[in-house]
Protein backbone atom coordinates (compact mmCIF):
# COMPACT_ATOMS: atom_id res chain seq x y z
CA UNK A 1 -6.34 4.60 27.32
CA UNK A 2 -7.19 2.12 25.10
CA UNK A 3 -5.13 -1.09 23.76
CA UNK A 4 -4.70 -2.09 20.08
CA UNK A 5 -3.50 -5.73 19.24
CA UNK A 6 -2.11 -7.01 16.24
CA UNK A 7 -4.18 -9.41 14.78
CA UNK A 8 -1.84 -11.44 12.12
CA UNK A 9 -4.83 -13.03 10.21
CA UNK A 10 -6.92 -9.41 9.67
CA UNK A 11 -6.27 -7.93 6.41
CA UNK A 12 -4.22 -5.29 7.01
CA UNK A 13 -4.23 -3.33 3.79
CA UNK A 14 -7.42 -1.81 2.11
CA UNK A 15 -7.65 -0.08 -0.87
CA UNK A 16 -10.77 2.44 -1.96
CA UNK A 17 -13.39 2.24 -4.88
CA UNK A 18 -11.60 5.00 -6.27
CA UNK A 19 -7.77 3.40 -6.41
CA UNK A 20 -9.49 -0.06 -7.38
CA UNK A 21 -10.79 1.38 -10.61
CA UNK A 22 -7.34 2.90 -11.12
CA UNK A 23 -5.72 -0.22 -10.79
CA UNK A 24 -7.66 -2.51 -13.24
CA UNK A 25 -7.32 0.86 -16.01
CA UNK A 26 -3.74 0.34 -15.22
CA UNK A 27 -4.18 -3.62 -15.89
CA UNK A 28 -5.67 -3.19 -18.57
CA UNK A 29 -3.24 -0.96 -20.35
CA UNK A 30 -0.88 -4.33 -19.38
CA UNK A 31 0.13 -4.19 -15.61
CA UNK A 32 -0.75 -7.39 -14.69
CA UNK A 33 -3.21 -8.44 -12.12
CA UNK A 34 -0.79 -8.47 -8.93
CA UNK A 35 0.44 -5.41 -7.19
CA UNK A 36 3.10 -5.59 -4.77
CA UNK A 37 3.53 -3.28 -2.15
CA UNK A 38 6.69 -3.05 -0.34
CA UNK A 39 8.52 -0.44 1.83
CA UNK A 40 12.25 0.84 1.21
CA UNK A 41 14.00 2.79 3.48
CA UNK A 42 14.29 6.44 2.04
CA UNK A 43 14.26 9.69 2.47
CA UNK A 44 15.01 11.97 5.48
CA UNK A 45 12.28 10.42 7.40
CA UNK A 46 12.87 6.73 7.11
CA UNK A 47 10.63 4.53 4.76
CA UNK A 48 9.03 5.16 1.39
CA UNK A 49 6.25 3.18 -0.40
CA UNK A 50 6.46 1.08 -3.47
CA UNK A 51 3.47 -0.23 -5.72
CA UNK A 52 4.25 -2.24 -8.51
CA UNK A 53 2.45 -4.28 -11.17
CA UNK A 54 4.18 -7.54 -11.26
CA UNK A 55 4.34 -10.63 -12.56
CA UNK A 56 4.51 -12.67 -9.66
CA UNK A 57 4.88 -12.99 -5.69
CA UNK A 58 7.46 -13.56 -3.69
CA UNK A 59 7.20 -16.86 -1.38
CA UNK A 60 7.00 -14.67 2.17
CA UNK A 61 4.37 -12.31 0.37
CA UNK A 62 0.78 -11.63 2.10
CA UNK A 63 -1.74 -12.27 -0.71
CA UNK A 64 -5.31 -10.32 -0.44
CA UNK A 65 -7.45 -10.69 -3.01
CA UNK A 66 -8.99 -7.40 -4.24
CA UNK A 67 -11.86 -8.35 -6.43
CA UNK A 68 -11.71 -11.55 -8.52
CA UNK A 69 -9.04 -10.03 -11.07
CA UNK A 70 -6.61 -8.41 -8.60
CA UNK A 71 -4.53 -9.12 -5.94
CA UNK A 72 -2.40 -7.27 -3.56
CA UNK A 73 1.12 -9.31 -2.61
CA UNK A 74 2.36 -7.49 0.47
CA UNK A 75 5.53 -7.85 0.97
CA UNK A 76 6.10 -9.80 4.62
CA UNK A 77 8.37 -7.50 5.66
CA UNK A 78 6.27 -4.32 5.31
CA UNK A 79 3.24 -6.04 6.88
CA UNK A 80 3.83 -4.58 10.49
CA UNK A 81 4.13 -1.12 8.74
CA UNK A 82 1.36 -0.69 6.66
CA UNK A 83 -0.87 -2.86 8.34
CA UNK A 84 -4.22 -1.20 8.81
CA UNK A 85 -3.41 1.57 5.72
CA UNK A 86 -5.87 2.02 3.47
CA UNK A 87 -4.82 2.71 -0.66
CA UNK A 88 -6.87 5.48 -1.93
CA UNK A 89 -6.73 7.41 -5.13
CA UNK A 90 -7.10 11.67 -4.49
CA UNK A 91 -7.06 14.77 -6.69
CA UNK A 92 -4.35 17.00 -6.61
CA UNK A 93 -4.86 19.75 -8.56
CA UNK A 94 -5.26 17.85 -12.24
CA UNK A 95 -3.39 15.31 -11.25
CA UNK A 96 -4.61 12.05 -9.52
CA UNK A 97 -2.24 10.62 -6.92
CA UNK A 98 -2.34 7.16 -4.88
CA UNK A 99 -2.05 8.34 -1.12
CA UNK A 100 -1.60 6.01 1.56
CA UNK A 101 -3.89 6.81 4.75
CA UNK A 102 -1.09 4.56 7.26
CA UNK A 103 -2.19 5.28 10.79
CA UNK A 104 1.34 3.97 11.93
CA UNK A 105 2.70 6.74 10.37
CA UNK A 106 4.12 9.65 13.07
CA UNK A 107 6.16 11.73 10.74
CA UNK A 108 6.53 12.53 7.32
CA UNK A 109 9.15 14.62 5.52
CA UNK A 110 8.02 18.13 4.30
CA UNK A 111 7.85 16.68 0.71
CA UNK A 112 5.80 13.43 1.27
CA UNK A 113 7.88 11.14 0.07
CA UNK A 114 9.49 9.56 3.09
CA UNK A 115 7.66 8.52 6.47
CA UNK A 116 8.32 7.18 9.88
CA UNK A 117 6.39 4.57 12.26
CA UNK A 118 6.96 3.66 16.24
C-alpha cells in the first residue's frame, strides 16, 4: 500500500510538447496567451472539462506559466480535481483532440464527455 499526499505548492497540471504547440497556433490565430481550465458539472458521470482562451484570470485562479508566452489559470476550485493531469494533444482518426490523462479520474461516461473522481 502506498500513500499519496497532496502537495498544494506542486504544479498540478502539465501539458505535452504536442498540446503546447497547439496552443500558441491557437494564440496566434488570436486566443490570447491565458488558458483557463475549469471543471463544470455535466454529464451522466459528474464533471466535464473546460479550456478556454481568455483574457484574464480570476482572483482565486492557480497561475502556471507554460513557456514565457503562455499561461495556464486553473481555476481554484478544479485544482483538487485535475491536479496531477497532464494536457496532451492525440490523433483521432484525422482529427486532433486535447485529452486529459487525470489519474483522479474513476469513471467516465461511454461517450467521454463527462467523468467522475473519489
Amino acid at each position: 500500500m502506498s500513500v499519496t499526499t497532496f502537495d498544494p505548492s506542486a504544479t498540478p497540471i502539465t501539458v505535452t510538447d504536442r498540446a503546447l504547440k497547439y496552443f500558441h497556433r491557437n494564440a496566434k490565430d488570436g486566443g490570447g496567451s491565458l488558458i483557463r481550465l475549469s471543471v463544470k458539472k455535466s454529464g451522466c458521470s459528474g464533471f466535464a472539462y473546460v479550456l478556454d482562451f481568455v483574457d484574464s484570470a480570476s482572483e482565486s485562479d492557480r497561475l502556471i506559466d507554460l513557456d514565457d508566452q503562455l499561461v495556464l489559470a486553473v481555476d481554484n476550485e478544479a485544482v483538487n480535481v485535475v491536479h496531477g493531469t497532464e494536457i496532451d494533444l492525440v490523433t483521432e482518426g484525422l482529427n486532433h483532440v486535447i485529452k486529459f490523462n487525470n489519474p483522479n479520474v474513476v469513471a467516465e461516461c461511454g461517450c467521454g464527455e463527462s467523468f467522475s473522481v473519489n
